[in-house]
C-alpha atoms as a PDB file:
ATOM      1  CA  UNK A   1       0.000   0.000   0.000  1.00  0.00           C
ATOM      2  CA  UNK A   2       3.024   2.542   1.080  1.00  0.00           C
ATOM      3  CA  UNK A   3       4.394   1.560  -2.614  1.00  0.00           C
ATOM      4  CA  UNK A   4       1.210   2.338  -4.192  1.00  0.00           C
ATOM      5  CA  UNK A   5       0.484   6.089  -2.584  1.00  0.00           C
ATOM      6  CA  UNK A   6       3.931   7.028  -2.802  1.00  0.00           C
ATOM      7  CA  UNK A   7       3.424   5.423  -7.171  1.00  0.00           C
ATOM      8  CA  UNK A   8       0.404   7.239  -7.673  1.00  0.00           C
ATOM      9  CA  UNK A   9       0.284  11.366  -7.903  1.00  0.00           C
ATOM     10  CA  UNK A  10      -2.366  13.298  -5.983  1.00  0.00           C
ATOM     11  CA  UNK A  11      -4.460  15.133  -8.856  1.00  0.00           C
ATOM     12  CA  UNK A  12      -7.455  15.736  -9.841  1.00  0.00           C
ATOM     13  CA  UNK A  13      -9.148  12.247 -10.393  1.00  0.00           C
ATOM     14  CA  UNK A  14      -6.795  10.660  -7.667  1.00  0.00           C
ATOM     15  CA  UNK A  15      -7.828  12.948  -4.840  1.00  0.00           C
ATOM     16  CA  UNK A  16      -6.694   9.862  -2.320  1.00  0.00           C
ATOM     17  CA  UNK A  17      -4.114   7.596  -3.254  1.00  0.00           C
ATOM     18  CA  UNK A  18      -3.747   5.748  -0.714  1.00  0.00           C
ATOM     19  CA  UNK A  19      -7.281   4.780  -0.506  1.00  0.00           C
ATOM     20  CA  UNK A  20      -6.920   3.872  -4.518  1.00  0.00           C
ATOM     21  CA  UNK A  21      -3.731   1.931  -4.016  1.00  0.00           C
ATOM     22  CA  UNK A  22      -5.228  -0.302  -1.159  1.00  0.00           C
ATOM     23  CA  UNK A  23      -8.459  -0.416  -3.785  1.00  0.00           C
ATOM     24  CA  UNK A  24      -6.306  -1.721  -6.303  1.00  0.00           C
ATOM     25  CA  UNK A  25      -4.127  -3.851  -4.344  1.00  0.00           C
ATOM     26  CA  UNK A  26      -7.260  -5.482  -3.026  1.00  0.00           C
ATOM     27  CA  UNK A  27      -8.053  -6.619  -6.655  1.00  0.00           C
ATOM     28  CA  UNK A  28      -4.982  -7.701  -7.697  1.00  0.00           C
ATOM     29  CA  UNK A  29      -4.597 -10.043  -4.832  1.00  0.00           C
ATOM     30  CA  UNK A  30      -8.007 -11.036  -4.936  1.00  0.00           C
ATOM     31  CA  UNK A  31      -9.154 -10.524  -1.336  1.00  0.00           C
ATOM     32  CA  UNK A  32     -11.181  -7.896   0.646  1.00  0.00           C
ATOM     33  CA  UNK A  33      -9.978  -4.420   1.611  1.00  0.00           C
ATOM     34  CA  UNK A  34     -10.492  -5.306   5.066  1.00  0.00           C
ATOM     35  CA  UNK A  35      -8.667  -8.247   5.249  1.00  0.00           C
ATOM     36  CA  UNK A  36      -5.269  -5.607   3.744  1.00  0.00           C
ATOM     37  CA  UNK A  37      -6.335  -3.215   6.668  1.00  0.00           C
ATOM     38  CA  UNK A  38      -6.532  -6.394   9.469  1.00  0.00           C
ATOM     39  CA  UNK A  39      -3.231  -7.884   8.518  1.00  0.00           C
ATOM     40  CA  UNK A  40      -0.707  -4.958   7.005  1.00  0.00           C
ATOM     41  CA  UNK A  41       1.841  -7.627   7.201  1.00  0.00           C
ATOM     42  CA  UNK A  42       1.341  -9.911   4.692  1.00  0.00           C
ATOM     43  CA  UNK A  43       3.819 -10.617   2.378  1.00  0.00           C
ATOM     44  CA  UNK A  44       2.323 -10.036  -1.233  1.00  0.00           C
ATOM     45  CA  UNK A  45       3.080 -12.683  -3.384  1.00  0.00           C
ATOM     46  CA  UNK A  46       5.391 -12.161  -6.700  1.00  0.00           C
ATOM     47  CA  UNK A  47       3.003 -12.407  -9.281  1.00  0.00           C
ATOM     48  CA  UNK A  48       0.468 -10.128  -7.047  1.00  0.00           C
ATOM     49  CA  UNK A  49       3.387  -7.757  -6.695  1.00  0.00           C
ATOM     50  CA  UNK A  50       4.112  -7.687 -10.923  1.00  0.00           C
ATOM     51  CA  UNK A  51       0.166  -6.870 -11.388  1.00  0.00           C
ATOM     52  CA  UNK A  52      -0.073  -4.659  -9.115  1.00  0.00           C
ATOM     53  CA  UNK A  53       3.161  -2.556  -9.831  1.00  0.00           C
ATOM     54  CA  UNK A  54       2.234  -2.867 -13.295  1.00  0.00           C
ATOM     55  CA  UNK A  55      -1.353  -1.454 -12.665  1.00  0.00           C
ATOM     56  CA  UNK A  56       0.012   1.446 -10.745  1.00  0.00           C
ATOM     57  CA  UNK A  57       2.290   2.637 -14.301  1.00  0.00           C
ATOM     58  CA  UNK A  58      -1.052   2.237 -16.081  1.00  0.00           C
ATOM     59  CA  UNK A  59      -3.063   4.094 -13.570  1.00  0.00           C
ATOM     60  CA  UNK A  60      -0.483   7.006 -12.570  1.00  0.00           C
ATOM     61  CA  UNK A  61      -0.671   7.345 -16.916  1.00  0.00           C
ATOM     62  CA  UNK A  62      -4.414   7.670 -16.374  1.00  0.00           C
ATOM     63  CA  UNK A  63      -5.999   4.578 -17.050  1.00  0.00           C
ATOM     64  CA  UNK A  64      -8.952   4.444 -15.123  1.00  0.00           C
ATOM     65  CA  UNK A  65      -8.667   1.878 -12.245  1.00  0.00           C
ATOM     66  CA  UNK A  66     -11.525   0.277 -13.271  1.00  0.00           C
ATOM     67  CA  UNK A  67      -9.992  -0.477 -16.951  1.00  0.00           C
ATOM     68  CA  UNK A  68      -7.123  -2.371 -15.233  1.00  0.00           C
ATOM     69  CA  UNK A  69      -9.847  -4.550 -13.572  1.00  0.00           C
ATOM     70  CA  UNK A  70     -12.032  -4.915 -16.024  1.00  0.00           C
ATOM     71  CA  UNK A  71     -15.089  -4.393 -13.816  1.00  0.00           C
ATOM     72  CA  UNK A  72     -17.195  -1.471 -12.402  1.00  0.00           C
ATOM     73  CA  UNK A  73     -19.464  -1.695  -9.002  1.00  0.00           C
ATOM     74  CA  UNK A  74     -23.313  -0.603 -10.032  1.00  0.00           C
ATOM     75  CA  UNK A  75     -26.750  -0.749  -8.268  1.00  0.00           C
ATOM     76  CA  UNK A  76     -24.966  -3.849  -6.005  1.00  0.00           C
ATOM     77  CA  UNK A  77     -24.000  -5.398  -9.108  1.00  0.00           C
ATOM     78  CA  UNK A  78     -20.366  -5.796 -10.491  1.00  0.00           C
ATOM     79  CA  UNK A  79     -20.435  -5.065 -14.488  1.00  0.00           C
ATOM     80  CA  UNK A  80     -17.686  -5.562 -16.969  1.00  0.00           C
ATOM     81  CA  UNK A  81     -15.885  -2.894 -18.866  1.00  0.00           C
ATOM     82  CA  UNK A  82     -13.314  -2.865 -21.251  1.00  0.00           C
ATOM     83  CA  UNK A  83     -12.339   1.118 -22.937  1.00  0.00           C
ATOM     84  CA  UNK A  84     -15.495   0.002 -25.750  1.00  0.00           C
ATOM     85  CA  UNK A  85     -18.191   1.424 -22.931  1.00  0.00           C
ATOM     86  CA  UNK A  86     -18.561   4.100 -20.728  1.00  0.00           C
ATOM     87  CA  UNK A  87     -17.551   3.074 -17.214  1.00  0.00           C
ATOM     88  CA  UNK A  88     -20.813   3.230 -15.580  1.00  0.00           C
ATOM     89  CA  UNK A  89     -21.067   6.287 -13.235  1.00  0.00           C
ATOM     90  CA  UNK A  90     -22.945   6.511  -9.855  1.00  0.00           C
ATOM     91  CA  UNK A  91     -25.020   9.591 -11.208  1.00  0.00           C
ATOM     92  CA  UNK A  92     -26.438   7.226 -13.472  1.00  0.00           C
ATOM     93  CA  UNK A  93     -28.027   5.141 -10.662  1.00  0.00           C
ATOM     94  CA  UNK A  94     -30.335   7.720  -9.684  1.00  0.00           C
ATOM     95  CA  UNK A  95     -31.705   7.446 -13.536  1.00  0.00           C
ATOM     96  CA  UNK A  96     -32.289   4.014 -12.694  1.00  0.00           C
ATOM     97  CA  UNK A  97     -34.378   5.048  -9.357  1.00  0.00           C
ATOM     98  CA  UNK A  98     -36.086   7.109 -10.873  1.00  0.00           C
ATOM     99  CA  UNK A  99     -37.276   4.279 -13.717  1.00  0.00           C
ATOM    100  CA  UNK A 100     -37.948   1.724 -10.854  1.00  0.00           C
ATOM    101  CA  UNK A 101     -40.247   4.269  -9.118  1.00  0.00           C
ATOM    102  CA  UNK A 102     -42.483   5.116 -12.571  1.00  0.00           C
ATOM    103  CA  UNK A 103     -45.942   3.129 -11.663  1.00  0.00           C
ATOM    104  CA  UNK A 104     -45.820   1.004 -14.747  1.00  0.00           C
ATOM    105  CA  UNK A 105     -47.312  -2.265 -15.544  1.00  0.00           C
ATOM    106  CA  UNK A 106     -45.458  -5.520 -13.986  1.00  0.00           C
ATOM    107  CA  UNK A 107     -45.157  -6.424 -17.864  1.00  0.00           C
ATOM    108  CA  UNK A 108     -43.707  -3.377 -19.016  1.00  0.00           C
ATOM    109  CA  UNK A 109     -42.063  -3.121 -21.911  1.00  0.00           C
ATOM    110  CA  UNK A 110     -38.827  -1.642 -21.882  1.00  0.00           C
ATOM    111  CA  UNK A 111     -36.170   0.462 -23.821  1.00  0.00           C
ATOM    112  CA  UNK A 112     -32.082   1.604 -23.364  1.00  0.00           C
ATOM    113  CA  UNK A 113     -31.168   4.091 -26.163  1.00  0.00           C
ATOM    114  CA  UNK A 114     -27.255   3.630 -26.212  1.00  0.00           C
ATOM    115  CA  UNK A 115     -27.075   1.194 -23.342  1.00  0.00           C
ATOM    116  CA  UNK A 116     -23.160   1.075 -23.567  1.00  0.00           C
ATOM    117  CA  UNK A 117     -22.085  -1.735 -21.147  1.00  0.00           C
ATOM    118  CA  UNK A 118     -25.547  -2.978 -20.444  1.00  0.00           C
ATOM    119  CA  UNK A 119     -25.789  -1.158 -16.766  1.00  0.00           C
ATOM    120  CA  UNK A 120     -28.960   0.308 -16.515  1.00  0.00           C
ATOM    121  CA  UNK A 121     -30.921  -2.697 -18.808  1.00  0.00           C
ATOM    122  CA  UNK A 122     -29.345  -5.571 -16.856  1.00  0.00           C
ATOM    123  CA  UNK A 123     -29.774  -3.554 -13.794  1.00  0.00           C
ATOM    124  CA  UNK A 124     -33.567  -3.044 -15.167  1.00  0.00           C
ATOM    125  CA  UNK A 125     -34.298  -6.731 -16.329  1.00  0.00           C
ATOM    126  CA  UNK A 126     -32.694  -7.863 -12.684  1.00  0.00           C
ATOM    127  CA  UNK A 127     -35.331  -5.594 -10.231  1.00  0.00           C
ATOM    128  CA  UNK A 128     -38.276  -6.446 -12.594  1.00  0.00           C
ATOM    129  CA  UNK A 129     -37.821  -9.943 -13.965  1.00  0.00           C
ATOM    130  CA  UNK A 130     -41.360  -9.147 -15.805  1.00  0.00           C
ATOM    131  CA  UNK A 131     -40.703  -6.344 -17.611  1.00  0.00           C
ATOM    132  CA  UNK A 132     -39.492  -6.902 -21.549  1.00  0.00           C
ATOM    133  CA  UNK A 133     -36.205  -5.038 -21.755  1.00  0.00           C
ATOM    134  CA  UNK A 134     -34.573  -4.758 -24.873  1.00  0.00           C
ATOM    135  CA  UNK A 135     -31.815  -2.534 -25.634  1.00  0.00           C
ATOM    136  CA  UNK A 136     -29.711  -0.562 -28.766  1.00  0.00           C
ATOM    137  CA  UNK A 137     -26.447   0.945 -29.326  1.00  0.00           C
ATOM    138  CA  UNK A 138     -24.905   1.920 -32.088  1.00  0.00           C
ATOM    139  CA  UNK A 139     -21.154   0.251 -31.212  1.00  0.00           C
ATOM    140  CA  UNK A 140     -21.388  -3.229 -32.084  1.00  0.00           C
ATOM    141  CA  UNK A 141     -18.325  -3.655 -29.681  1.00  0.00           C
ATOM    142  CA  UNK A 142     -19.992  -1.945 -27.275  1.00  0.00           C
ATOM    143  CA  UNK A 143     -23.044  -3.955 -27.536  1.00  0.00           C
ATOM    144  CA  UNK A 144     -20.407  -7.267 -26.910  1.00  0.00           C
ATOM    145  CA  UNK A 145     -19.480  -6.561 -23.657  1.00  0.00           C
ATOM    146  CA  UNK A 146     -23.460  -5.354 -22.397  1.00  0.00           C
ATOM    147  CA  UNK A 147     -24.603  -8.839 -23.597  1.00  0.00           C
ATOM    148  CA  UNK A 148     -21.422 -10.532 -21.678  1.00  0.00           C
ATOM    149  CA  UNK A 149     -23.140  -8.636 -18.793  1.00  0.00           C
ATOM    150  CA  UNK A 150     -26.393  -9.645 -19.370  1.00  0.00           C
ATOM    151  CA  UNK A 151     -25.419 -13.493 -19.506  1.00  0.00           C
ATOM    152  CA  UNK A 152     -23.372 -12.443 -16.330  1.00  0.00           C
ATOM    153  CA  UNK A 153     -26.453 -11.824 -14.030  1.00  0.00           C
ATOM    154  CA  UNK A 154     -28.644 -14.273 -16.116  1.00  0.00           C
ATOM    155  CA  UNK A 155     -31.478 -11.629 -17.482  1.00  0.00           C
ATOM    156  CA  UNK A 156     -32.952 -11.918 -20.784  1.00  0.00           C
ATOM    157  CA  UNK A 157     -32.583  -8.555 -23.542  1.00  0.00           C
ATOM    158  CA  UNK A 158     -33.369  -8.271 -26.721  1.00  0.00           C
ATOM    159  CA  UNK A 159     -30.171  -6.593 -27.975  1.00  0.00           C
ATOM    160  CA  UNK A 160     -30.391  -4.064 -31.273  1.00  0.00           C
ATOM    161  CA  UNK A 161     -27.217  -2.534 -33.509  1.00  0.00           C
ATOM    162  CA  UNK A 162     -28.918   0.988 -34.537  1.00  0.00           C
ATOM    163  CA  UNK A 163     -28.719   4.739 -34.449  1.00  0.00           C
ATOM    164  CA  UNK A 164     -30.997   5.538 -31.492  1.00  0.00           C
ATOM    165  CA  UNK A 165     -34.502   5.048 -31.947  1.00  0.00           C
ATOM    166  CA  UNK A 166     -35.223   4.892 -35.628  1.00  0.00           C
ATOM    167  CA  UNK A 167     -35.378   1.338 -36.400  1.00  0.00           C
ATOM    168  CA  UNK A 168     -37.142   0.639 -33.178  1.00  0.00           C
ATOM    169  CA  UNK A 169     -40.796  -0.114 -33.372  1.00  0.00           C
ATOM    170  CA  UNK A 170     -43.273   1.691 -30.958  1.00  0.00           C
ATOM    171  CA  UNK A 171     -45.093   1.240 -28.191  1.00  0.00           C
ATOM    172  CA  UNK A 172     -42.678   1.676 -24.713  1.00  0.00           C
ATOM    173  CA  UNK A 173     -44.056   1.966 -21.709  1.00  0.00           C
ATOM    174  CA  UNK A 174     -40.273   3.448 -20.874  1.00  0.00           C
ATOM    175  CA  UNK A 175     -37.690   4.664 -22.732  1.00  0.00           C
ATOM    176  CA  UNK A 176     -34.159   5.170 -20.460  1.00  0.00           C
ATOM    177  CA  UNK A 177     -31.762   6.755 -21.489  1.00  0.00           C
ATOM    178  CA  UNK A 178     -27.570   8.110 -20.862  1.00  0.00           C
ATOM    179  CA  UNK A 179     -27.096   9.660 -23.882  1.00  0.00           C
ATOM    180  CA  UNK A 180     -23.605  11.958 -24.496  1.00  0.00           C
ATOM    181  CA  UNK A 181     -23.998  15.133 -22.580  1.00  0.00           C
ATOM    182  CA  UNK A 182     -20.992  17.164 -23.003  1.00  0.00           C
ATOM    183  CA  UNK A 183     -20.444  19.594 -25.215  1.00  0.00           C
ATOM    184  CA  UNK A 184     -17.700  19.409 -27.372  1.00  0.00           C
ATOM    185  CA  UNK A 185     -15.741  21.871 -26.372  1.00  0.00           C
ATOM    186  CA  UNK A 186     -16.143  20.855 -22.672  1.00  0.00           C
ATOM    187  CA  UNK A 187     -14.056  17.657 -23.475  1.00  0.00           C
ATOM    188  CA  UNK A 188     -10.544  18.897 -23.583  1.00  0.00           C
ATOM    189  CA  UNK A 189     -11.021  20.554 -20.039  1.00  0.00           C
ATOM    190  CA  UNK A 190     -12.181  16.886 -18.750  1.00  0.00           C
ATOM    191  CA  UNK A 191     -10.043  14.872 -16.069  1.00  0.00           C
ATOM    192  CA  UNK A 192      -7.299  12.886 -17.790  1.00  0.00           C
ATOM    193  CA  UNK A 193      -9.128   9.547 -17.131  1.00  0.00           C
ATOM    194  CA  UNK A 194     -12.143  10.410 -18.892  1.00  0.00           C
ATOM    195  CA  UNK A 195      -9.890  10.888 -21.826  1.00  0.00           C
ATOM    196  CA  UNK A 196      -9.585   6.593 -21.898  1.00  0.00           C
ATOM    197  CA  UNK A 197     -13.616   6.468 -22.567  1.00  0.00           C
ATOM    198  CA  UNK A 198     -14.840   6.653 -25.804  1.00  0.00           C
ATOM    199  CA  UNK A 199     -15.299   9.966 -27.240  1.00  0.00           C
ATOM    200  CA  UNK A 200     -18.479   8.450 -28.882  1.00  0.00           C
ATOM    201  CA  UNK A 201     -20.344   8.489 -25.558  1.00  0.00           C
ATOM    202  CA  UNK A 202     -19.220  11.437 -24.499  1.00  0.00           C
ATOM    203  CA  UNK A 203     -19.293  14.452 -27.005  1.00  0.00           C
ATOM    204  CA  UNK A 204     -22.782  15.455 -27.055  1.00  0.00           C
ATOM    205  CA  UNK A 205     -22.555  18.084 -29.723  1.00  0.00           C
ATOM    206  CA  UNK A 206     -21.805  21.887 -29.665  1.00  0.00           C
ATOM    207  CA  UNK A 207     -24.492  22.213 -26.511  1.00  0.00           C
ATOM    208  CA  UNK A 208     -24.140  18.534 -25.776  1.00  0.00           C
ATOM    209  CA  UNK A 209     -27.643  17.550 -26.613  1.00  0.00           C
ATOM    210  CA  UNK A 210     -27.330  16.702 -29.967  1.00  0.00           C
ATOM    211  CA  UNK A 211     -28.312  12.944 -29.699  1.00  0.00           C
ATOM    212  CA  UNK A 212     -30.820  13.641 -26.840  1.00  0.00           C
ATOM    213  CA  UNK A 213     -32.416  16.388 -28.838  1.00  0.00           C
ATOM    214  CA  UNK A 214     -33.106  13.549 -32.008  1.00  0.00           C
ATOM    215  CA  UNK A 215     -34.535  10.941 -29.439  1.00  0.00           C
ATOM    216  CA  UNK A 216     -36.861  13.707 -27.937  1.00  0.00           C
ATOM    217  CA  UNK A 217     -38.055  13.886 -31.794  1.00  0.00           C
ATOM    218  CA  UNK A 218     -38.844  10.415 -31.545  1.00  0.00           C
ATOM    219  CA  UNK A 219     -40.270   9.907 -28.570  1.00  0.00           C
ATOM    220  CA  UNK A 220     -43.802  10.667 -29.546  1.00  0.00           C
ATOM    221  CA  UNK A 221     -43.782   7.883 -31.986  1.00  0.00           C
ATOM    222  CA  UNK A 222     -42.387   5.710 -29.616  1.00  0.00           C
ATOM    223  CA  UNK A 223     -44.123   5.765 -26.540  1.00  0.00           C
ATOM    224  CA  UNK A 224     -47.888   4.742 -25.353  1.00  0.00           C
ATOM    225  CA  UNK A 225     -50.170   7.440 -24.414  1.00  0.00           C
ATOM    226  CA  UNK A 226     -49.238   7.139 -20.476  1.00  0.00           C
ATOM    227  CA  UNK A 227     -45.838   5.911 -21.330  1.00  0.00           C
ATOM    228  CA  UNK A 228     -42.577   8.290 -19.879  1.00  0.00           C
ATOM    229  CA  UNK A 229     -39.164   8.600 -20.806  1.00  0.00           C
ATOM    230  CA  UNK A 230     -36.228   9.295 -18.306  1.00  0.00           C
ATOM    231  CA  UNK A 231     -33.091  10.833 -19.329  1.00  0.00           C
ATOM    232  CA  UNK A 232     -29.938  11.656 -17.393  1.00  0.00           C
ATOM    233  CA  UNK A 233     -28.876  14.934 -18.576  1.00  0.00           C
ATOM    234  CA  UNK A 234     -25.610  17.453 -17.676  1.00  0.00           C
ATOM    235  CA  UNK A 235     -25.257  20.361 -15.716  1.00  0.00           C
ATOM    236  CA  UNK A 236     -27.496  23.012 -16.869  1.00  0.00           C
ATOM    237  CA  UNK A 237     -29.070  21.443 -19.315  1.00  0.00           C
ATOM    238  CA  UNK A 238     -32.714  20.500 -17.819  1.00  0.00           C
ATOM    239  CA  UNK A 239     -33.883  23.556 -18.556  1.00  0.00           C
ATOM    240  CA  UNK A 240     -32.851  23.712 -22.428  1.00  0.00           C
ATOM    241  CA  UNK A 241     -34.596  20.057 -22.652  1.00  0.00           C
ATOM    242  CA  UNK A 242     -37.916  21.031 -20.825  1.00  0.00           C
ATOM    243  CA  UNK A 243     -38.436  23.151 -23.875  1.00  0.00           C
ATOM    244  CA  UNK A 244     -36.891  20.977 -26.780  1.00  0.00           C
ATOM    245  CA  UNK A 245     -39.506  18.308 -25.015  1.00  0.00           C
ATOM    246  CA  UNK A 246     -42.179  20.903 -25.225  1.00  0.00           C
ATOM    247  CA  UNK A 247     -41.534  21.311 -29.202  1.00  0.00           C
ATOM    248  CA  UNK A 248     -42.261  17.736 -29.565  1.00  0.00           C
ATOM    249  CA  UNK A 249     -45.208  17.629 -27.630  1.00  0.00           C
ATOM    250  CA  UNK A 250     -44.136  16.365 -24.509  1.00  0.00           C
ATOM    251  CA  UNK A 251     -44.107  17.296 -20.576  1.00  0.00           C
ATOM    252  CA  UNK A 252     -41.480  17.258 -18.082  1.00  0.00           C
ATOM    253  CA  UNK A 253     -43.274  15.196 -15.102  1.00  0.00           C
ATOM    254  CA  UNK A 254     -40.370  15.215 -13.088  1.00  0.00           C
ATOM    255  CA  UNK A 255     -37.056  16.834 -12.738  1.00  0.00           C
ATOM    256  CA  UNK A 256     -34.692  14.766 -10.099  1.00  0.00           C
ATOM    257  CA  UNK A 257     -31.289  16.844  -8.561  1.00  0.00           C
ATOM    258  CA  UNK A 258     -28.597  14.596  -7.676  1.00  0.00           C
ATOM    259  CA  UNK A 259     -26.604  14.708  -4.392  1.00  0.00           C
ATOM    260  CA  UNK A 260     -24.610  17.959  -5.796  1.00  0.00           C
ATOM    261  CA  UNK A 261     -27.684  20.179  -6.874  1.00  0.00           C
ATOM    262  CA  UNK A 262     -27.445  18.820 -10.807  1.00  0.00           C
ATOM    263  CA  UNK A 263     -31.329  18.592 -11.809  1.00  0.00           C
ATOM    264  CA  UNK A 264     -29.580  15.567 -13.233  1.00  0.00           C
ATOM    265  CA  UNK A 265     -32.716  13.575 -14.306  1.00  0.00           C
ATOM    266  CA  UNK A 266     -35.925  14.509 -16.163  1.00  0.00           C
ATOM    267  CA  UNK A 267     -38.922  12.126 -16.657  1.00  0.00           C
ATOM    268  CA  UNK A 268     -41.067  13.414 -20.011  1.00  0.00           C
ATOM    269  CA  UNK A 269     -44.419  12.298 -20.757  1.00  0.00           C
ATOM    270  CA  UNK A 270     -46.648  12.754 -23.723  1.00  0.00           C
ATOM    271  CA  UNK A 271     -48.852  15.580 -23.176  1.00  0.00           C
END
């Protein structure tokens, strides 16, 4: 642990390193972070030692940790990743909330636009075995690792290789989706790990709502008269989709802050 916090640099996205050295050390060994903190003198094994100094390179470059793992912690559940996806952040959870809260029929059916690495459809399909989730992305590589994850915690999805919604026949009683929020020339400015996601899910455009601004279009096609969509959205931005939503003849039902004042989730509605 001493090897790793003195390894890795204290910047912005590794505020604590020793706390992110015992996190990895803890995975390349293969046992609990308590069980490092209970016995600080156990001798690491060689090959432990190799993977773990050769994480530390890796992640003082900026690799995000959970690239060297291969794995990302979400809703309880532990979801691979590989650089295809976006790593699945904990904002993104509260979209997920949000969804399991809508009063919708125990046979819902079900859409993720640009489900990535399968997080919030597995996660979905898992808390309501009834509903009939299916969802799209437009990376087939992408779409490889969400169905590795969907096998993983044994949920059926009906898995589609499209731009958005267009190929997609109606009716939803929910659409979900984390569509790329930033603008473009927010991305530069971004913490270095961010940099080892794919742009594709992140550059949202020259106001960053370029994609969500086409599925609003859509969404009156797609969804039943007392269906709802919910999108996760950036900062600032709630405001400029409450009236692109309004254009397409749709309500804003519910806007949802996050823990840091973001009104980080909006739930539309046909009017």
């Amino acid at each position: 642990m001493a090897l790793g916090a003195a390894f890795l640099p204290q910047r912005r996205g590794i505020p604590d390193p020793r706390r992110e050295a015992m996190w990895l050390l803890a995975r390349a060994w293969g046992v609990e972070e308590i069980a490092l903190r209970l016995h600080p003198e156990r001798v690491v094994p060689a090959e432990v030692e190799a993977r773990y100094r050769g994480w530390l390179e890796r992640r003082a470059a900026g690799e995000p940790a959970h690239h060297l793992t291969g794995e990302c912690e979400f809703w309880g559940r532990s979801f691979a990743v590989s650089p295809a996806v976006l790593v699945p952040r904990p904002e993104t959870e509260l979209a997920v909330q949000v969804a399991l809260e809508l009063p919708l029929s125990p046979t819902a059916r079900v859409l993720d636009v640009g489900t990535g690495s399968g997080c919030i459809a597995v996660t979905l399909a898992a808390e309501r075995p009834r509903w009939r989730v299916s969802a799209v992305d437009v990376s087939s590589h992408a779409l490889e690792v969400a169905r590795a994850n969907a096998a993983r915690h044994a949920v059926e999805i009906e898995f589609h290789e499209a731009d958005l919604t267009s190929s997609m026949d109606p009716p939803w009683d929910l659409i979900v989706a984390n569509l790329p929020y930033i603008p473009t020339a927010d991305l530069a400015a971004l913490p270095r790990e961010v940099g080892f996601d794919p742009v594709a899910a992140l550059d949202g455009g020259a106001d960053g709502l370029d994609l969500i601004r086409r599925l609003i279009a859509d969404l009156p096609r797609l969804l039943r008269p007392c269906g709802g969509a919910v999108l996760e959205l950036g900062e600032d931005q709630a405001d400029a989709v409450a009236k692109i939503a309004g254009t397409a003849g749709l309500g804003v039902a519910r806007r949802i802050k996050d823990p840091g004042g973001c009104e980080r989730v909006v739930v539309l509605q046909p009017r």
